[in-house]
Protein backbone atom coordinates (compact mmCIF):
# COMPACT_ATOMS: atom_id res chain seq x y z
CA UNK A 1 15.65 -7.23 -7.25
CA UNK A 2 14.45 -9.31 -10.28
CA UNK A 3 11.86 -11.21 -8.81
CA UNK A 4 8.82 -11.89 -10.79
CA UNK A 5 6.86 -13.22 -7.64
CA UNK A 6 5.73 -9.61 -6.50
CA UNK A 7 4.42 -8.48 -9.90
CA UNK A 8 1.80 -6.37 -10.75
CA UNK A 9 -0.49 -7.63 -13.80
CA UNK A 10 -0.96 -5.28 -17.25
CA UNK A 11 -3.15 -2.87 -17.71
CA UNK A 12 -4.34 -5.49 -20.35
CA UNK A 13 -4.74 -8.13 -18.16
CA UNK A 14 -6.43 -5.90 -15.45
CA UNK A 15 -9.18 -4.76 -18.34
CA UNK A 16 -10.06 -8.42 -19.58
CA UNK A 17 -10.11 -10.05 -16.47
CA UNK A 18 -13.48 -10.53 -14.72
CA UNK A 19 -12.09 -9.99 -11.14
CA UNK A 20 -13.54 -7.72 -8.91
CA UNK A 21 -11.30 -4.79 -7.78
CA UNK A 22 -12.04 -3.46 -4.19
CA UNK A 23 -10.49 -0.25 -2.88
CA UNK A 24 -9.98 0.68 0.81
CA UNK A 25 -9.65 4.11 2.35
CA UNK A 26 -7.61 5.03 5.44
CA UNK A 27 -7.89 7.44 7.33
CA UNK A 28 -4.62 9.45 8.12
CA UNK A 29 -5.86 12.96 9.67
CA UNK A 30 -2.92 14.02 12.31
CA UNK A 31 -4.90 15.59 15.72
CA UNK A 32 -2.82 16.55 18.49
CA UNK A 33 -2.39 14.54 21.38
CA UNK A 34 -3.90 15.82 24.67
CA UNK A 35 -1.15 16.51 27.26
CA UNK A 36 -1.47 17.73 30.98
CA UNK A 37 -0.13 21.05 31.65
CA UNK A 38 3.29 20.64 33.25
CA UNK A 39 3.49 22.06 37.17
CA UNK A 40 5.73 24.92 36.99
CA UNK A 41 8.29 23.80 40.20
C-alpha cells in the first residue's frame, strides 16, 4: 500500500514543530481468571 494518507511526519518535522506530544500507558498484566472447582461426578 502506497498511501500517503496514514503517514508518519520526520523526525525533522516532529523536532520543529511546537505540538505537544502526549503518551498513554496501558496496562497489559495477564492474572488468571477465577474458576469454580469442577464437581467430580
Amino acid at each position: 500500500m502506497k498511501s500517503r494518507e496514514l503517514t508518519l511526519p520526520g523526525k525533522k518535522k516532529l523536532t520543529q514543530s511546537d505540538h505537544q506530544i502526549e503518551i498513554i500507558v496501558v496496562d497489559v498484566t495477564e492474572t488468571p481468571i477465577e474458576r469454580p472447582k469442577k464437581a467430580s461426578a
